[in-house]
PDB file of N, CA and C in Angstrom:
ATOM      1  N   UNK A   1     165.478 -14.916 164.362  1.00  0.00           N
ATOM      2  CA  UNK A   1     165.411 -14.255 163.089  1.00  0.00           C
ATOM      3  C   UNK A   1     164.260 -14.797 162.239  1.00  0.00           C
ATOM      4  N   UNK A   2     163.383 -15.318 162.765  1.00  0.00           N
ATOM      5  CA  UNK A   2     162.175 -15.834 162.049  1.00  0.00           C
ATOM      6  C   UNK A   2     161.439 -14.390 161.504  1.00  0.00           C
ATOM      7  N   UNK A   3     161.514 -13.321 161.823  1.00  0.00           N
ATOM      8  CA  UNK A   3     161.112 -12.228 161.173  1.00  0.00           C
ATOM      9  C   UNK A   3     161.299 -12.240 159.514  1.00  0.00           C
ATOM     10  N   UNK A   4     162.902 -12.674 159.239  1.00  0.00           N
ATOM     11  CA  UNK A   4     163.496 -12.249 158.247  1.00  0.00           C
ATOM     12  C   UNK A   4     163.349 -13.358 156.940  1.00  0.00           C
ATOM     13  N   UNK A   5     162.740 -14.809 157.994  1.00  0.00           N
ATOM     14  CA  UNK A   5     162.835 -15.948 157.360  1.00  0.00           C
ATOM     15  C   UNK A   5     164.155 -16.582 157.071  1.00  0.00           C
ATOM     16  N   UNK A   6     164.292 -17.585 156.726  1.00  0.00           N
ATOM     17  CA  UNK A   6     165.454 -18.673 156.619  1.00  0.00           C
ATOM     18  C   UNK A   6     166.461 -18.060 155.308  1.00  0.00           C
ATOM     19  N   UNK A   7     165.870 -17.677 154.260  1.00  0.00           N
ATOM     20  CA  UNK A   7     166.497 -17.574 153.174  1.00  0.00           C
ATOM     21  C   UNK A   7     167.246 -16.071 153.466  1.00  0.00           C
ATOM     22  N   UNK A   8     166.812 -15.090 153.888  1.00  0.00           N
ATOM     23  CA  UNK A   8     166.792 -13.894 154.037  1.00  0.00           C
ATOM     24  C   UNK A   8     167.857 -13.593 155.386  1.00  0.00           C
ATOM     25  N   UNK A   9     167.842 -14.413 155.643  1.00  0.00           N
ATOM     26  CA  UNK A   9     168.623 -14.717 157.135  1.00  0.00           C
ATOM     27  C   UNK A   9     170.059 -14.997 156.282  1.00  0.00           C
ATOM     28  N   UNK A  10     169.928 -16.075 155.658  1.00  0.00           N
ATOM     29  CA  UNK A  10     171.392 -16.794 155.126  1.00  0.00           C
ATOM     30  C   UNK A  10     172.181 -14.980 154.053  1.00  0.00           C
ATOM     31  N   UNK A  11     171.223 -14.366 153.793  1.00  0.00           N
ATOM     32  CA  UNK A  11     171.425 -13.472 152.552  1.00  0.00           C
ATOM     33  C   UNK A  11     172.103 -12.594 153.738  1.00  0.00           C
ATOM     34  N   UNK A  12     171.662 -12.032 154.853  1.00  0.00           N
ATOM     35  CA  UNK A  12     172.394 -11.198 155.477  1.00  0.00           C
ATOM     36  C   UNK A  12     173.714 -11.578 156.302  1.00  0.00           C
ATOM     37  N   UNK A  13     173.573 -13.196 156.471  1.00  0.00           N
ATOM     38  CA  UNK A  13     174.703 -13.333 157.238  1.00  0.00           C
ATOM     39  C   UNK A  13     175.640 -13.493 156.205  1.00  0.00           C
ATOM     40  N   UNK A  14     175.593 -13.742 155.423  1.00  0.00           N
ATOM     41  CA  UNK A  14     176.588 -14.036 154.031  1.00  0.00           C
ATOM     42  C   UNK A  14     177.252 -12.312 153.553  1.00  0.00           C
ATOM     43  N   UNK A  15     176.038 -11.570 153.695  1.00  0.00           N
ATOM     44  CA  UNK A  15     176.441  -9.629 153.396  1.00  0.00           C
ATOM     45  C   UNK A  15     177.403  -9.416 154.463  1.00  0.00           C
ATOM     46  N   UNK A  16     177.297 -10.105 156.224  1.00  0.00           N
ATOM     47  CA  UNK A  16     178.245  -9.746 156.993  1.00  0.00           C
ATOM     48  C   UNK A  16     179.134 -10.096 157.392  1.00  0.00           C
ATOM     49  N   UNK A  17     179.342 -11.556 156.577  1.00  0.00           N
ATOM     50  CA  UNK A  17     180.872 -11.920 156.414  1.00  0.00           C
ATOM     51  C   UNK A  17     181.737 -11.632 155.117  1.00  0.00           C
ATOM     52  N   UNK A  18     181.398 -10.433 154.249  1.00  0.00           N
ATOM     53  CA  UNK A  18     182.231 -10.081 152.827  1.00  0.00           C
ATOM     54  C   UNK A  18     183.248  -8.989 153.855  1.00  0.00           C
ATOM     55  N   UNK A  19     184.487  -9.501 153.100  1.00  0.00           N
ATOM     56  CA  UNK A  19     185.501  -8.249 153.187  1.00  0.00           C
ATOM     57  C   UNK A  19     184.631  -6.703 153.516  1.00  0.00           C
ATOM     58  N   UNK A  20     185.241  -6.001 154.051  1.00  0.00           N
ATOM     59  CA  UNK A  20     185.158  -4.868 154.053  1.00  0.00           C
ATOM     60  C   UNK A  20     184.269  -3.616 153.315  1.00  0.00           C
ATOM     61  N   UNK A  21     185.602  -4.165 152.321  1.00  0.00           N
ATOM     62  CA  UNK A  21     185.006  -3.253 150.889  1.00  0.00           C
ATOM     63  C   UNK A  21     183.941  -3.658 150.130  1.00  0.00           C
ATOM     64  N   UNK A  22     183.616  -4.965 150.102  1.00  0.00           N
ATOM     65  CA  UNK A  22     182.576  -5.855 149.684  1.00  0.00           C
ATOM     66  C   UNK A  22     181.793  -5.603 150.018  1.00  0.00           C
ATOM     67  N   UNK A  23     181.362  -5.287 151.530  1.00  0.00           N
ATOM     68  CA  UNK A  23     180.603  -5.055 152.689  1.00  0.00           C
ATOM     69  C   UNK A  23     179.970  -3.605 151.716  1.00  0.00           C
ATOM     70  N   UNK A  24     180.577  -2.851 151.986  1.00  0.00           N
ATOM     71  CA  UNK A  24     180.045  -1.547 152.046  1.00  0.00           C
ATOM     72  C   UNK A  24     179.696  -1.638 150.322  1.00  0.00           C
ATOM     73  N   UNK A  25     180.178  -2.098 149.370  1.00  0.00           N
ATOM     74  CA  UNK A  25     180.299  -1.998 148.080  1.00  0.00           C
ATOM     75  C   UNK A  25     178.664  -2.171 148.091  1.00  0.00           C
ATOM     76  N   UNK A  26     178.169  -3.575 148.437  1.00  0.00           N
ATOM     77  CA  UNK A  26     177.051  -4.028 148.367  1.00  0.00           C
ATOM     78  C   UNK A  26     176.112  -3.283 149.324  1.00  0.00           C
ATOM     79  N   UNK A  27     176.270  -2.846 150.208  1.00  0.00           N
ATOM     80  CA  UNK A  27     175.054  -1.594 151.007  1.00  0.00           C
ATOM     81  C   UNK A  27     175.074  -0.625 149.955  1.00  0.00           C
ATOM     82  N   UNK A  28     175.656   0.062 149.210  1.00  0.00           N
ATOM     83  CA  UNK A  28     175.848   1.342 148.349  1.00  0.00           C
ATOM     84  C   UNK A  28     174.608   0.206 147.068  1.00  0.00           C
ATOM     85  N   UNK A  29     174.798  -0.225 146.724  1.00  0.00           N
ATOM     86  CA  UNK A  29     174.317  -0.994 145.570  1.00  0.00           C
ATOM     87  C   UNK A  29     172.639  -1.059 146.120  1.00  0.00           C
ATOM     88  N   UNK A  30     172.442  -1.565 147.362  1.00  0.00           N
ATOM     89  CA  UNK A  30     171.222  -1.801 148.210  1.00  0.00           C
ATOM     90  C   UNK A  30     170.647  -0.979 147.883  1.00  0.00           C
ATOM     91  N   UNK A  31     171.286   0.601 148.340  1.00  0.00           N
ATOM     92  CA  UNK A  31     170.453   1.459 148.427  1.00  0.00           C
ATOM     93  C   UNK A  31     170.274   2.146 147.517  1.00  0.00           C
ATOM     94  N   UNK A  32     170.120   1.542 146.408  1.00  0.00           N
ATOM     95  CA  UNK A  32     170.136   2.097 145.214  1.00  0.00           C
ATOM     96  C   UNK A  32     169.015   1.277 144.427  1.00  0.00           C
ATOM     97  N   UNK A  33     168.444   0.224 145.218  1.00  0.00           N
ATOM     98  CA  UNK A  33     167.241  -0.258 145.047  1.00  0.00           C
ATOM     99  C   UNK A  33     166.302   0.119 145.593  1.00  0.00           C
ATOM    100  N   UNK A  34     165.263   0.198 145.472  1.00  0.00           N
ATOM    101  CA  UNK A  34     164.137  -0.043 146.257  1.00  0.00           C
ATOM    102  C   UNK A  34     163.719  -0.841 147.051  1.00  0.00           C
ATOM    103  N   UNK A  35     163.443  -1.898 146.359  1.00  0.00           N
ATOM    104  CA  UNK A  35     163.888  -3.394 147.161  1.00  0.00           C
ATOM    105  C   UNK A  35     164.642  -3.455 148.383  1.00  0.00           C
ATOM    106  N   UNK A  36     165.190  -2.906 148.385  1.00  0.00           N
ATOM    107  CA  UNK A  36     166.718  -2.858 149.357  1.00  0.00           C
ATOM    108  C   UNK A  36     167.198  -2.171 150.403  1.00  0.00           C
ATOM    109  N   UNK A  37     166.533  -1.124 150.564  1.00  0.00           N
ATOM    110  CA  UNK A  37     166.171  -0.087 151.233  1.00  0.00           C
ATOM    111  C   UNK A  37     166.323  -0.095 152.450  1.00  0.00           C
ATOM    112  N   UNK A  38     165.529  -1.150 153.216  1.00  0.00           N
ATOM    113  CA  UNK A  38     165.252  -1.258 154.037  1.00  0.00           C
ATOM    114  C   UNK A  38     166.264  -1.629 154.954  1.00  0.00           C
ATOM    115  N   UNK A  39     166.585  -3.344 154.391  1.00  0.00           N
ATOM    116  CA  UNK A  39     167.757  -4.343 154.745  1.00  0.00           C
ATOM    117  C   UNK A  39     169.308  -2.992 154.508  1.00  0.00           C
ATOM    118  N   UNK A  40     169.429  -2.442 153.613  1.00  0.00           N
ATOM    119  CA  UNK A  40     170.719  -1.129 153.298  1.00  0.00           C
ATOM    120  C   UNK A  40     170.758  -0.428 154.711  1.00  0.00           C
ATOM    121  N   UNK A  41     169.683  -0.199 155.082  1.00  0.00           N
ATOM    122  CA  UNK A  41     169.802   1.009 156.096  1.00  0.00           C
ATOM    123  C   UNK A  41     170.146  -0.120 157.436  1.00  0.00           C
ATOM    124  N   UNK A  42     169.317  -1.150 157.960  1.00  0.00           N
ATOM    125  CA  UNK A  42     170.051  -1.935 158.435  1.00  0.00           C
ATOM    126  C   UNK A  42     171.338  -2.551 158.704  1.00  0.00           C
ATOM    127  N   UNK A  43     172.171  -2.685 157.513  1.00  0.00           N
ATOM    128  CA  UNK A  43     173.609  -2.972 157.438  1.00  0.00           C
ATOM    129  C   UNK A  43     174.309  -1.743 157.817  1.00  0.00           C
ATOM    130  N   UNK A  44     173.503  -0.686 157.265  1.00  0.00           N
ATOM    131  CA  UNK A  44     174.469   0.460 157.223  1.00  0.00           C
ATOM    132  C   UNK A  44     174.721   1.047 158.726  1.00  0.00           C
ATOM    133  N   UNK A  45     173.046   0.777 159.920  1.00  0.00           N
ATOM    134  CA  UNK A  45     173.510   1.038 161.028  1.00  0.00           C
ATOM    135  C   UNK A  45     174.721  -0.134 161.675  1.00  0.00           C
ATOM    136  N   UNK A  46     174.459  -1.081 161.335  1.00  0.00           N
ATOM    137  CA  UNK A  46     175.310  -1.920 161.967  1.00  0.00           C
ATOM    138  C   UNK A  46     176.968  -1.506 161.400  1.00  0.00           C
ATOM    139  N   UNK A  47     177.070  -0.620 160.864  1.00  0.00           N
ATOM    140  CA  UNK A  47     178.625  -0.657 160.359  1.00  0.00           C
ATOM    141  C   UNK A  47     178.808   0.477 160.706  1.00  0.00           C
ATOM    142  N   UNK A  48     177.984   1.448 161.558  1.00  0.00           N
ATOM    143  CA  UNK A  48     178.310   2.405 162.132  1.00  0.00           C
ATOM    144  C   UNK A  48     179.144   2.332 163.505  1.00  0.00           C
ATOM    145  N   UNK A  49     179.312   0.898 164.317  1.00  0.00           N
ATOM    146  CA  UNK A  49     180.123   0.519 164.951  1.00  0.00           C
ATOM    147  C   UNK A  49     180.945   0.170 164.660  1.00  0.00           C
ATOM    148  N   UNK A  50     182.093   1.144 164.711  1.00  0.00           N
ATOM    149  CA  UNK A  50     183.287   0.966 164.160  1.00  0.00           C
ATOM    150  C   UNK A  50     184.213  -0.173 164.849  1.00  0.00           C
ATOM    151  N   UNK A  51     183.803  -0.752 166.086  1.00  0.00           N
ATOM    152  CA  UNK A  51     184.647  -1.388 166.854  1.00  0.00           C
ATOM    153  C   UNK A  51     184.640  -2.767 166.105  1.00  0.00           C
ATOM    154  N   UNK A  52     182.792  -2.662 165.617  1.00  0.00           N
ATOM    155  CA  UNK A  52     182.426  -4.430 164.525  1.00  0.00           C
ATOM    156  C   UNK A  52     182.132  -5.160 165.653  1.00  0.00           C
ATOM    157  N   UNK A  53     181.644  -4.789 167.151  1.00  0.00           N
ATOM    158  CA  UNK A  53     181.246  -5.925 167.860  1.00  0.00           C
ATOM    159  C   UNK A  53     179.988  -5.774 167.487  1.00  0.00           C
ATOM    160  N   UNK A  54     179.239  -4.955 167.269  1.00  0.00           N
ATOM    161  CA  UNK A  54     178.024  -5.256 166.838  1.00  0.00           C
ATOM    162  C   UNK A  54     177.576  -6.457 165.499  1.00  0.00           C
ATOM    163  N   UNK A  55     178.651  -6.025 163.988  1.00  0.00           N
ATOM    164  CA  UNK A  55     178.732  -6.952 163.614  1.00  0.00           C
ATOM    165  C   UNK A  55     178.811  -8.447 164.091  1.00  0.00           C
ATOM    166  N   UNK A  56     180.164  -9.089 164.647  1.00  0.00           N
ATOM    167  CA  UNK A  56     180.132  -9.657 164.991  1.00  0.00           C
ATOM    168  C   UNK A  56     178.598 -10.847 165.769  1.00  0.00           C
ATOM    169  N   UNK A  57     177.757  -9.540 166.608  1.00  0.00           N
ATOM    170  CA  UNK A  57     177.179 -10.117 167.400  1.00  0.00           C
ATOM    171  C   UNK A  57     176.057 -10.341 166.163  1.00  0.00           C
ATOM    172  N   UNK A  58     175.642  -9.884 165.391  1.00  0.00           N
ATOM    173  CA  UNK A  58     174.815 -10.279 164.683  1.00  0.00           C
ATOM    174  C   UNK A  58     174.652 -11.301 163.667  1.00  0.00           C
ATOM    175  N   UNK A  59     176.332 -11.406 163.235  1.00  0.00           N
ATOM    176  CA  UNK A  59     176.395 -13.321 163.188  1.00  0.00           C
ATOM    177  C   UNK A  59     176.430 -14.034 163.984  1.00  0.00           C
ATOM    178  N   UNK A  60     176.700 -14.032 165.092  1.00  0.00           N
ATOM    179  CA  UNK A  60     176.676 -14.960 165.952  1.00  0.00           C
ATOM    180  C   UNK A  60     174.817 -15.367 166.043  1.00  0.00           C
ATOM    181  N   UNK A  61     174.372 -14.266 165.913  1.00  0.00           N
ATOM    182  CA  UNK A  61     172.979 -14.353 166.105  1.00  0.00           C
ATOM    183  C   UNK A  61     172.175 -15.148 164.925  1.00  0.00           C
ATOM    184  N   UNK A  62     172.545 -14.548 163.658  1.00  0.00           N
ATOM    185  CA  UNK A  62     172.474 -15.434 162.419  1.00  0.00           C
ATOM    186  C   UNK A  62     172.423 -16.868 162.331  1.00  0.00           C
ATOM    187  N   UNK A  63     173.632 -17.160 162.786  1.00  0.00           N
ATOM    188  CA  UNK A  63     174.287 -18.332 162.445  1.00  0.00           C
ATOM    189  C   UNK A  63     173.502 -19.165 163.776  1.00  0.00           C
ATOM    190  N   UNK A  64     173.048 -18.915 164.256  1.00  0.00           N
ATOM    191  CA  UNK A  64     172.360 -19.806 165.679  1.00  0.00           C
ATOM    192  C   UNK A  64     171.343 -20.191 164.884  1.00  0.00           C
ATOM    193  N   UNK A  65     170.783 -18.635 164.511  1.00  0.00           N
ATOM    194  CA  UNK A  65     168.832 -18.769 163.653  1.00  0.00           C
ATOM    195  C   UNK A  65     169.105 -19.983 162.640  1.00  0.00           C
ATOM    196  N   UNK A  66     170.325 -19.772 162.304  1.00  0.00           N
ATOM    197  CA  UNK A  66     170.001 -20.871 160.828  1.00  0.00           C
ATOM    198  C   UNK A  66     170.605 -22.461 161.348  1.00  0.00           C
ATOM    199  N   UNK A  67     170.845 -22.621 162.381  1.00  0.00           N
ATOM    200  CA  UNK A  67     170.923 -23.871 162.841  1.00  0.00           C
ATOM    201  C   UNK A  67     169.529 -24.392 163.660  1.00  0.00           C
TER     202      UNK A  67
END
């Protein structure tokens, strides 16, 4: 995740461990920035797997980068 950098890394793995509703509360908010846009549409594909192994796998992936 060196793409995203260290700080930016911690910001998404932190977006994909909120509750649910949290989860989605804050993509709706994203995309309502500009700023945000980008990283929004990102979360938002990843929550299109409803099963959440994708989630899942992308903290796992996170949480490696930031160790």
């Amino acid at each position: 995740m060196k793409l995203l950098g260290r700080e930016n890394t911690r910001i998404l793995l932190d977006v994909l461990e909120l509750p649910d509703d949290e989860r989605w509360s804050f993509i709706s908010r994203m995309y309502a920035r500009d700023d945000g846009q980008a990283l929004a549409e990102i979360l938002a594909d990843i929550e299109e797997d409803l099963s959440g192994r994708m989630r899942e796998r992308m903290k796992a992936g996170l949480r490696t980068a930031l160790n």
